[in-house]
PDB file of N, CA and C in Angstrom:
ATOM      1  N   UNK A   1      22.255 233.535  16.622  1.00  0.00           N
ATOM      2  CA  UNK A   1      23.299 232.608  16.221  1.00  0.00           C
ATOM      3  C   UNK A   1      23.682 231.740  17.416  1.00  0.00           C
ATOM      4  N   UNK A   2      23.469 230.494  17.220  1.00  0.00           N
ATOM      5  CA  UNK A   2      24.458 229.701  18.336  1.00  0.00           C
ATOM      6  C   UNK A   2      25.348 228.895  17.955  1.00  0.00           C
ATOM      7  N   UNK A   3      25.790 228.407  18.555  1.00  0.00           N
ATOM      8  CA  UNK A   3      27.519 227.978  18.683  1.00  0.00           C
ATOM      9  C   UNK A   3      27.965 226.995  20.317  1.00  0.00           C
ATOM     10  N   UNK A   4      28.850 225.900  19.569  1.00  0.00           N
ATOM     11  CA  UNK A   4      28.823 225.194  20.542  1.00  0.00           C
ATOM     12  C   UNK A   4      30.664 225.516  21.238  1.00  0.00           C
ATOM     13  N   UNK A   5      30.927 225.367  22.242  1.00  0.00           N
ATOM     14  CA  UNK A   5      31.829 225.250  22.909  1.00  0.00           C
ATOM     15  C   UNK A   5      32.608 223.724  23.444  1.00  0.00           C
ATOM     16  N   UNK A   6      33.856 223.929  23.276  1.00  0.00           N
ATOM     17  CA  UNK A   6      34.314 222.858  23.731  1.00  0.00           C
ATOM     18  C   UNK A   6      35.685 223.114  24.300  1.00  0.00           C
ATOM     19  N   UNK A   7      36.161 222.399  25.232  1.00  0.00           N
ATOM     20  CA  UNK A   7      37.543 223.014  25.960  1.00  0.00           C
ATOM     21  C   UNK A   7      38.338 221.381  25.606  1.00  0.00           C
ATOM     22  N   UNK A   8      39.876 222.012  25.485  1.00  0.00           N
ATOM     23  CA  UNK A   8      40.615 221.066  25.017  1.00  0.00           C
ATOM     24  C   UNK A   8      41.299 220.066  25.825  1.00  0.00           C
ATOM     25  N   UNK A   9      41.765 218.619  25.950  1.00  0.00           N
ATOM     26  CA  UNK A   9      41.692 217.743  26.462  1.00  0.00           C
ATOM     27  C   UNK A   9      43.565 218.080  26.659  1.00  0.00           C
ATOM     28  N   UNK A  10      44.283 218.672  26.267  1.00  0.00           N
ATOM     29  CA  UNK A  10      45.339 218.772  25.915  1.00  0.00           C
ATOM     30  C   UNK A  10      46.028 219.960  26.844  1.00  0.00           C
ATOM     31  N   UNK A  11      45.140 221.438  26.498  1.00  0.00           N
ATOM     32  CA  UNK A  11      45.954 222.893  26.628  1.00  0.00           C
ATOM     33  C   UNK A  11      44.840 223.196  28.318  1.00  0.00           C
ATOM     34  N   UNK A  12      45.054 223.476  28.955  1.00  0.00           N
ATOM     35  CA  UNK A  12      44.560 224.238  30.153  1.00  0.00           C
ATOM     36  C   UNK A  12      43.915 225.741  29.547  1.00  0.00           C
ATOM     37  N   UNK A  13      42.504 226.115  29.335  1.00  0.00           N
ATOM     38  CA  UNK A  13      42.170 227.215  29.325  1.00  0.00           C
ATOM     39  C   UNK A  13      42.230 227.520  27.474  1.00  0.00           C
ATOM     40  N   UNK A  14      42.401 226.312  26.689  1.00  0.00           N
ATOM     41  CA  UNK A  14      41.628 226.405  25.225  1.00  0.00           C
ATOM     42  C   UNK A  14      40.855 225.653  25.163  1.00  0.00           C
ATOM     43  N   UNK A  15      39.893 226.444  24.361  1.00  0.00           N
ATOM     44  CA  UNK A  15      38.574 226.715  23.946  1.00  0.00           C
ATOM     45  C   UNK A  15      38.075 226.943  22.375  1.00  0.00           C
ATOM     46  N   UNK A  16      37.274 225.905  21.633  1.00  0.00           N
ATOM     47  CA  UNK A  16      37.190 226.031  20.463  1.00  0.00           C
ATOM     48  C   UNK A  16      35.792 226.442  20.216  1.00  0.00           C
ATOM     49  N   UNK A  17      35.257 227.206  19.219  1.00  0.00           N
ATOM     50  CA  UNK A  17      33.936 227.508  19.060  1.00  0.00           C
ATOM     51  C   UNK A  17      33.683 226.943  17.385  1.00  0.00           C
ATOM     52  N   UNK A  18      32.386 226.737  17.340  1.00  0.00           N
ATOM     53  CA  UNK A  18      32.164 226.217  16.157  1.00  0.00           C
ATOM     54  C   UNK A  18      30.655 225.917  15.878  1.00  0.00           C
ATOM     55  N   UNK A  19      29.861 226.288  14.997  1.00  0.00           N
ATOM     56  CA  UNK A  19      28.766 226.704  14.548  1.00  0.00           C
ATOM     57  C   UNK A  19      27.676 225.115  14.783  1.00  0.00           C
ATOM     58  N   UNK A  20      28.055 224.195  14.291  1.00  0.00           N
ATOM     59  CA  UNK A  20      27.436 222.811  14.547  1.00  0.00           C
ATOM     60  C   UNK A  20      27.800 221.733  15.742  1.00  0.00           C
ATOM     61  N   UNK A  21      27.103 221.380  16.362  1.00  0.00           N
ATOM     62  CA  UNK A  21      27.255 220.135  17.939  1.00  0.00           C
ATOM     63  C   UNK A  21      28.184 219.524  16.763  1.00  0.00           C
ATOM     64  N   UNK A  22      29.611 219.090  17.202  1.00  0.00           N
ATOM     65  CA  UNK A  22      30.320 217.951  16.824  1.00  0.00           C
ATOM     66  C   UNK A  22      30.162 217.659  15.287  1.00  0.00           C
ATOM     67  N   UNK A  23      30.832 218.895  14.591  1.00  0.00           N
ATOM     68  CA  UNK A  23      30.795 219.462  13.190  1.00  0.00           C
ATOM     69  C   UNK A  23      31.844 219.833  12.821  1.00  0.00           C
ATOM     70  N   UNK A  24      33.346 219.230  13.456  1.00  0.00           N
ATOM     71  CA  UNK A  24      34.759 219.348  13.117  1.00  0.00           C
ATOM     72  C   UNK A  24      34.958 219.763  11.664  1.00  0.00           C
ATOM     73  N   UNK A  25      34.486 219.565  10.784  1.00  0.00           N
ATOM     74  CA  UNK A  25      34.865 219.463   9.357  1.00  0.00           C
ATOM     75  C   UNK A  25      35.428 220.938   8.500  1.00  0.00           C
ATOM     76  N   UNK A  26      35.070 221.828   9.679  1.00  0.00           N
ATOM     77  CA  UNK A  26      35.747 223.416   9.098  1.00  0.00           C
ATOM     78  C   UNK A  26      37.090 223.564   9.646  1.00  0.00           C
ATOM     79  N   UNK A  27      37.411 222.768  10.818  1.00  0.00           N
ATOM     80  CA  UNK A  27      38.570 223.082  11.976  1.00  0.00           C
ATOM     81  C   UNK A  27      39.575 222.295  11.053  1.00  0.00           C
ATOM     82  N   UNK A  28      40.825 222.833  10.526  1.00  0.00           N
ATOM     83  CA  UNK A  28      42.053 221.730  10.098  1.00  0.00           C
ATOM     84  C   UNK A  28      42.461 220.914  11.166  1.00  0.00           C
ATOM     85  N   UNK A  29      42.747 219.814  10.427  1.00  0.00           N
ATOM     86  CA  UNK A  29      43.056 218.500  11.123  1.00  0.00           C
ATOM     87  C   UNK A  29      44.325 218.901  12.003  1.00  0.00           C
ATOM     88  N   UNK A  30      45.067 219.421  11.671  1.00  0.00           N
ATOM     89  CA  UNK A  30      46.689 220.176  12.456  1.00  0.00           C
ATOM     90  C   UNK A  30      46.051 220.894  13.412  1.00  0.00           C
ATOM     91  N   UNK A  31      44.641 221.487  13.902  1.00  0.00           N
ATOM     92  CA  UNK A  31      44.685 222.413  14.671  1.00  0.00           C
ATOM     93  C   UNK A  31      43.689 221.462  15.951  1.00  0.00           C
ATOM     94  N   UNK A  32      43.193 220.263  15.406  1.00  0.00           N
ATOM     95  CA  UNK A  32      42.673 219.606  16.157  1.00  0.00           C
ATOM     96  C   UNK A  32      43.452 218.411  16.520  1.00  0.00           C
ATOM     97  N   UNK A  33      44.722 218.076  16.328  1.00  0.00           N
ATOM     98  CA  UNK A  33      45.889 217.362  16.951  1.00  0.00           C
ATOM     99  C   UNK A  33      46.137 218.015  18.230  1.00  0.00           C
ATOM    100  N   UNK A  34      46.537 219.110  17.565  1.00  0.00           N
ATOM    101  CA  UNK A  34      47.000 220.278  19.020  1.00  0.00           C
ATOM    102  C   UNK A  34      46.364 220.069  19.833  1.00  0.00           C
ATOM    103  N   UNK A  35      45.141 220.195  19.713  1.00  0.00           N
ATOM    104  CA  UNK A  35      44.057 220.227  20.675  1.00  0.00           C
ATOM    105  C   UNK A  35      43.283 219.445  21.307  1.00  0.00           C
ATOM    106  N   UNK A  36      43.978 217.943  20.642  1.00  0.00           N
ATOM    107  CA  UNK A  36      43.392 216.956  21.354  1.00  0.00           C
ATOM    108  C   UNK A  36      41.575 216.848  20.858  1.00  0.00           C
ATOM    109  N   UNK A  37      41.663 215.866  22.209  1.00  0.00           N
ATOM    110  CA  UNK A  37      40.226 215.414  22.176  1.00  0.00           C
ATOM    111  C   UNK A  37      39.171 216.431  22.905  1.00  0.00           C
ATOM    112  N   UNK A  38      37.971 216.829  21.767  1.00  0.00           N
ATOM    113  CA  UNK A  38      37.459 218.087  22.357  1.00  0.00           C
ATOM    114  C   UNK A  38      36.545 217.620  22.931  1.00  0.00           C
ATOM    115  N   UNK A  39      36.308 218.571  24.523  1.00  0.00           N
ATOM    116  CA  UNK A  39      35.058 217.695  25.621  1.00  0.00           C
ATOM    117  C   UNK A  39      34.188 218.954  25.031  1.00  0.00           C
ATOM    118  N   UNK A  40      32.762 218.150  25.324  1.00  0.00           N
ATOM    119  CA  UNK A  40      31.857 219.399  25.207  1.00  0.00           C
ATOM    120  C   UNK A  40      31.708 219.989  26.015  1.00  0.00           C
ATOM    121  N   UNK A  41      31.580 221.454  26.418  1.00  0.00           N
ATOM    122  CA  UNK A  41      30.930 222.556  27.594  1.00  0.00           C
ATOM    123  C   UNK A  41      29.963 223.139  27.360  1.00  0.00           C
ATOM    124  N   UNK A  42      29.311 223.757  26.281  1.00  0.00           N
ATOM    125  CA  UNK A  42      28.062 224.163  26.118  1.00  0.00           C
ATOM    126  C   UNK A  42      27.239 224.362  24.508  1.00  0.00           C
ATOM    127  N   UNK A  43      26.351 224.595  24.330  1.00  0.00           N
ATOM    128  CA  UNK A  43      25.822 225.352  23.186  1.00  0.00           C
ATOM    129  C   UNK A  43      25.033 226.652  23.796  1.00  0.00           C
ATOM    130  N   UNK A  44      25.822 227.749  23.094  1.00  0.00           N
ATOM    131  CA  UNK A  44      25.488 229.296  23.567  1.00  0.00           C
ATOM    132  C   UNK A  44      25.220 230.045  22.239  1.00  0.00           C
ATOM    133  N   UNK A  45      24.147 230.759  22.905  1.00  0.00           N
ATOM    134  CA  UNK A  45      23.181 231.742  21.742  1.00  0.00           C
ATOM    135  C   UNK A  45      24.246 233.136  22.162  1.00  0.00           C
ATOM    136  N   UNK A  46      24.816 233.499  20.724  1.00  0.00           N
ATOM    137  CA  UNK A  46      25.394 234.576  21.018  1.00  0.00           C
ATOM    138  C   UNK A  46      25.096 235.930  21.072  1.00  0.00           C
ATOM    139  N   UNK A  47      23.968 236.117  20.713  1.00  0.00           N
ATOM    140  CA  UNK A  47      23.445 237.735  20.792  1.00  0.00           C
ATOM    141  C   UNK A  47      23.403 237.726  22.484  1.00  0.00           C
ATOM    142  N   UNK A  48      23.624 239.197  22.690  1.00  0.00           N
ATOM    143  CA  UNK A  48      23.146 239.497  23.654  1.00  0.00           C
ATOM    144  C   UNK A  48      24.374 239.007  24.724  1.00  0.00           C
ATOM    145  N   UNK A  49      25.302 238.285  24.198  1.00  0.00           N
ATOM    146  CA  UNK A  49      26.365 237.992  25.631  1.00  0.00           C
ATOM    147  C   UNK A  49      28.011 238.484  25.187  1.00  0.00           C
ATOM    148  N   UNK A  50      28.660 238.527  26.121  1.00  0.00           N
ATOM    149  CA  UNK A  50      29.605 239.177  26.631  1.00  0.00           C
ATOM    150  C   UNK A  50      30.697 237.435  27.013  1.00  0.00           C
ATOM    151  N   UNK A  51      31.801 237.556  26.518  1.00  0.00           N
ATOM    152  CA  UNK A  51      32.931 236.837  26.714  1.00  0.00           C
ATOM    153  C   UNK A  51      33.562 237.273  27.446  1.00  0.00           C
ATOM    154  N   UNK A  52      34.440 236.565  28.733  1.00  0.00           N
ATOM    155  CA  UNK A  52      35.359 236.797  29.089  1.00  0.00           C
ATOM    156  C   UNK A  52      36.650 237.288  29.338  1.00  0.00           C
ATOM    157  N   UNK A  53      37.216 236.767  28.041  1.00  0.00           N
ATOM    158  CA  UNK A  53      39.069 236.238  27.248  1.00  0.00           C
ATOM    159  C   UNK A  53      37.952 236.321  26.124  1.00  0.00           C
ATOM    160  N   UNK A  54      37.187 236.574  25.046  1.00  0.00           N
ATOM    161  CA  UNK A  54      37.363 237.038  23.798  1.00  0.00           C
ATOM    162  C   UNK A  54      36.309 238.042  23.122  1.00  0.00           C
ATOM    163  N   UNK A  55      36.524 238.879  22.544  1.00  0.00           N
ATOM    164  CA  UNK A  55      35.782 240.201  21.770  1.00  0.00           C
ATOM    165  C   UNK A  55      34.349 238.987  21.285  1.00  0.00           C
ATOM    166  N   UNK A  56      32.923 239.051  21.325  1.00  0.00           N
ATOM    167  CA  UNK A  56      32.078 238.522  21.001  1.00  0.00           C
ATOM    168  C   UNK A  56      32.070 238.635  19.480  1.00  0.00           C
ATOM    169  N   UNK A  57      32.129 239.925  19.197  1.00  0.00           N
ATOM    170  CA  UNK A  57      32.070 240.022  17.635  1.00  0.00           C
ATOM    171  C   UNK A  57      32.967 239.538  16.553  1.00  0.00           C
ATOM    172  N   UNK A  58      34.829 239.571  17.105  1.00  0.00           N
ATOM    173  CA  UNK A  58      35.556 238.488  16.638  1.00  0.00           C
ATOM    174  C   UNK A  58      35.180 237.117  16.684  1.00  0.00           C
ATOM    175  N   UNK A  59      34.453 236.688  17.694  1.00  0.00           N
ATOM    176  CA  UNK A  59      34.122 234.878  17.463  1.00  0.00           C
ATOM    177  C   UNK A  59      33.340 235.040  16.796  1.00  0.00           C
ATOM    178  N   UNK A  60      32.216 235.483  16.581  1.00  0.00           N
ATOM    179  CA  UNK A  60      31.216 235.568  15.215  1.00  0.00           C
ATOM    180  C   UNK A  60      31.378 235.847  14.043  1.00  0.00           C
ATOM    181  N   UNK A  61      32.329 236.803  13.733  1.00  0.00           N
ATOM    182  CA  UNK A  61      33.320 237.002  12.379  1.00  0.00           C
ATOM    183  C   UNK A  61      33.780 235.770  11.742  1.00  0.00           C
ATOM    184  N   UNK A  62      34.494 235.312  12.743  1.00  0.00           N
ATOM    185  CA  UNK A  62      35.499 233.936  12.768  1.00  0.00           C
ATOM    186  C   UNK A  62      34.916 232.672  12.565  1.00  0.00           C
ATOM    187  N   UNK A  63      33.287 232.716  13.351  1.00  0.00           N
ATOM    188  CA  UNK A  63      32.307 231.465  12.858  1.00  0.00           C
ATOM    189  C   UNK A  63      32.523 231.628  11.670  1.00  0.00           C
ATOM    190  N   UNK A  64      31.568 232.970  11.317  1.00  0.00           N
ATOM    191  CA  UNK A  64      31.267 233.310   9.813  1.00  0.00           C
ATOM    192  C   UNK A  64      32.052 232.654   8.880  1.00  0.00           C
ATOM    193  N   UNK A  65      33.576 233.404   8.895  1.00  0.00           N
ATOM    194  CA  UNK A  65      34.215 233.288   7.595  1.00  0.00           C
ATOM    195  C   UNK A  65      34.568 231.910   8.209  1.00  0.00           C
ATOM    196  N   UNK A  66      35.746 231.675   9.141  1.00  0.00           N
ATOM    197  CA  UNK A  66      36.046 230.498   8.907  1.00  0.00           C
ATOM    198  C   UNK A  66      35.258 229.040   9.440  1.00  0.00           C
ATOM    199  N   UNK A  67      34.163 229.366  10.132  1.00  0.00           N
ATOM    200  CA  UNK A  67      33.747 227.863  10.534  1.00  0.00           C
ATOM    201  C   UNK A  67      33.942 227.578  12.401  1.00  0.00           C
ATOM    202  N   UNK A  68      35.083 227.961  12.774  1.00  0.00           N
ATOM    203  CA  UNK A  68      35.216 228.015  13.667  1.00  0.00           C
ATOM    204  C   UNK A  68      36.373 229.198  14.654  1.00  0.00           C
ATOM    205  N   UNK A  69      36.572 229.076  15.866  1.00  0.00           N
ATOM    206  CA  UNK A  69      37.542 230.241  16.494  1.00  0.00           C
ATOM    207  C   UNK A  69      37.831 229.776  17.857  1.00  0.00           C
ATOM    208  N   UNK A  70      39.194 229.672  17.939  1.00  0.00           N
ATOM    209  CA  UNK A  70      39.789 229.128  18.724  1.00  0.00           C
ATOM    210  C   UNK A  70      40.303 229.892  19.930  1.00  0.00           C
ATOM    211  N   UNK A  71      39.716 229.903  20.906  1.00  0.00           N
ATOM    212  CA  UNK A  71      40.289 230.725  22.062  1.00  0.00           C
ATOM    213  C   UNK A  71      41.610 230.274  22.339  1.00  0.00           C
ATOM    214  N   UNK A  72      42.696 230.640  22.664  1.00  0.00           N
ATOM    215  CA  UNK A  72      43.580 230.409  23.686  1.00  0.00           C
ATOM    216  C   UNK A  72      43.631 231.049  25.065  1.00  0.00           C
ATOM    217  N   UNK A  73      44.562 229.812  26.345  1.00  0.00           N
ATOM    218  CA  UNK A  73      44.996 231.011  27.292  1.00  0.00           C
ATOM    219  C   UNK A  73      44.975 232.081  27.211  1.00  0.00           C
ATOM    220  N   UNK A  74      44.948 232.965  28.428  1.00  0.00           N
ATOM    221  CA  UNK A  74      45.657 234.138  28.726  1.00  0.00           C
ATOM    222  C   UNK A  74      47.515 233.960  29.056  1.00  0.00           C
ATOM    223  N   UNK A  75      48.177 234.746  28.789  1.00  0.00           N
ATOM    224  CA  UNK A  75      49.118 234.224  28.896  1.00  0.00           C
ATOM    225  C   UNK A  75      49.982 234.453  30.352  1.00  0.00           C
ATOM    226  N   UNK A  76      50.649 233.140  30.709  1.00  0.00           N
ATOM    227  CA  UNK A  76      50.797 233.401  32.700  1.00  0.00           C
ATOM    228  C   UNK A  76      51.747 234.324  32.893  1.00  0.00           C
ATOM    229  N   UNK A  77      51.179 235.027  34.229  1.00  0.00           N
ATOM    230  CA  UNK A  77      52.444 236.421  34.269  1.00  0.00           C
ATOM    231  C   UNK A  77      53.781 235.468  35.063  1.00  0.00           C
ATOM    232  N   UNK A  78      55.074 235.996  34.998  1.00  0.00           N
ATOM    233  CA  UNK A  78      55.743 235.794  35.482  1.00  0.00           C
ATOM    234  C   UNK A  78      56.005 236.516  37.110  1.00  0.00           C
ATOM    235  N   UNK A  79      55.395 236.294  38.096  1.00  0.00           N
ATOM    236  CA  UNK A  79      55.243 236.897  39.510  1.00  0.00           C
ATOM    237  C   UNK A  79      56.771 237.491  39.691  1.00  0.00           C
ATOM    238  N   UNK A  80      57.511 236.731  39.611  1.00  0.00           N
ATOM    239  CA  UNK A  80      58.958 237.123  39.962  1.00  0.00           C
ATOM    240  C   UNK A  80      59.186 238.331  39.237  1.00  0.00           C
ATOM    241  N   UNK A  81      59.721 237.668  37.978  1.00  0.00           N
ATOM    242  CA  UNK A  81      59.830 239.289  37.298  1.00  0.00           C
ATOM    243  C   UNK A  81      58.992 240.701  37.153  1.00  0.00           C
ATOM    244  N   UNK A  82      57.519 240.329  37.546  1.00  0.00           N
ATOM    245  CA  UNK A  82      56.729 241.214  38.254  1.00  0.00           C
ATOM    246  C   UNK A  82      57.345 242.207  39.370  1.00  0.00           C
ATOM    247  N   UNK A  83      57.413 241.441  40.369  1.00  0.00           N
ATOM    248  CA  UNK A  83      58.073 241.981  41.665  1.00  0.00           C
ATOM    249  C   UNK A  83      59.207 242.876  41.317  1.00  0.00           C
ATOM    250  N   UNK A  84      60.319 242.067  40.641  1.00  0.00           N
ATOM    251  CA  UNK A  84      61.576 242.657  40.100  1.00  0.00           C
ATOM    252  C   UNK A  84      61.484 244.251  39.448  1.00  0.00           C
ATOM    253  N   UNK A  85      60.564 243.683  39.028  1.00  0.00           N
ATOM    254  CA  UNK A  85      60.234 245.226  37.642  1.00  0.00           C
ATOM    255  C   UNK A  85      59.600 246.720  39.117  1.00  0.00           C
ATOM    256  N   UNK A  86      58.594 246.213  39.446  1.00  0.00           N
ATOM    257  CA  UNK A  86      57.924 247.097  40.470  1.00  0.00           C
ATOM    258  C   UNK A  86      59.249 247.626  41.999  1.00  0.00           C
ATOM    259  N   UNK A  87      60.121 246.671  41.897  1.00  0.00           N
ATOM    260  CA  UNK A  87      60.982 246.883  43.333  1.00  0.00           C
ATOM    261  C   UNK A  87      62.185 247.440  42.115  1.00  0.00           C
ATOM    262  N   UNK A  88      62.545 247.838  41.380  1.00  0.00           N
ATOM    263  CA  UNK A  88      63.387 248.300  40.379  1.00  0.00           C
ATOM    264  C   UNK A  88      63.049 249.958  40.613  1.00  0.00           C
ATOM    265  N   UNK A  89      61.805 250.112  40.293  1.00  0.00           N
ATOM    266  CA  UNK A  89      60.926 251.427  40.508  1.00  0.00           C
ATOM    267  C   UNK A  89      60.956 252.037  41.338  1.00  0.00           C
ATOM    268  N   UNK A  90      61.035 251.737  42.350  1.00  0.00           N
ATOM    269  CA  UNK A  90      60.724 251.994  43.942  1.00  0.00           C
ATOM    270  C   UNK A  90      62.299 252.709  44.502  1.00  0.00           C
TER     271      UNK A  90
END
């Protein structure tokens, strides 16, 4: 199975996947506002590889049924309240 990648012109660190090169037509129009204008980054054969930030077998599910699967961020830690929490402990 391959699948093309594209990162969003809009969000820092989203990422849309989707079964056809520049084949929007499964993605709702509301979810590609959000997301701006999509740059291309790759077309990747998915057997055999390992994601980063997402379960391989959920993005292939997610091709499947819906067409496409939308990574988001990770979400940013707050350092401060980090510290706070760990020097609370101590």
């Amino acid at each position: 199975m391959l699948c093309s990648v594209y990162k969003s012109s809009k969000k820092e660190g989203m990422y849309l996947y989707i079964s056809k090169k520049d084949d929007f037509s499964d993605v709702p129009q509301a979810l590609l506002t959000m997301f701006g204008k999509p740059i291309f980054v790759m077309v990747m054969k998915m057997e055999g590889r390992k994601l980063a930030l997402a379960d391989i077998e959920k993005v292939k599910m997610s091709l499947k049924e819906d067409g496409f699967f939308l990574q988001l961020p990770p979400p940013q830690i707050n350092l401060l309240d980090e510290y706070k929490s760990r020097k609370s402990q101590s």
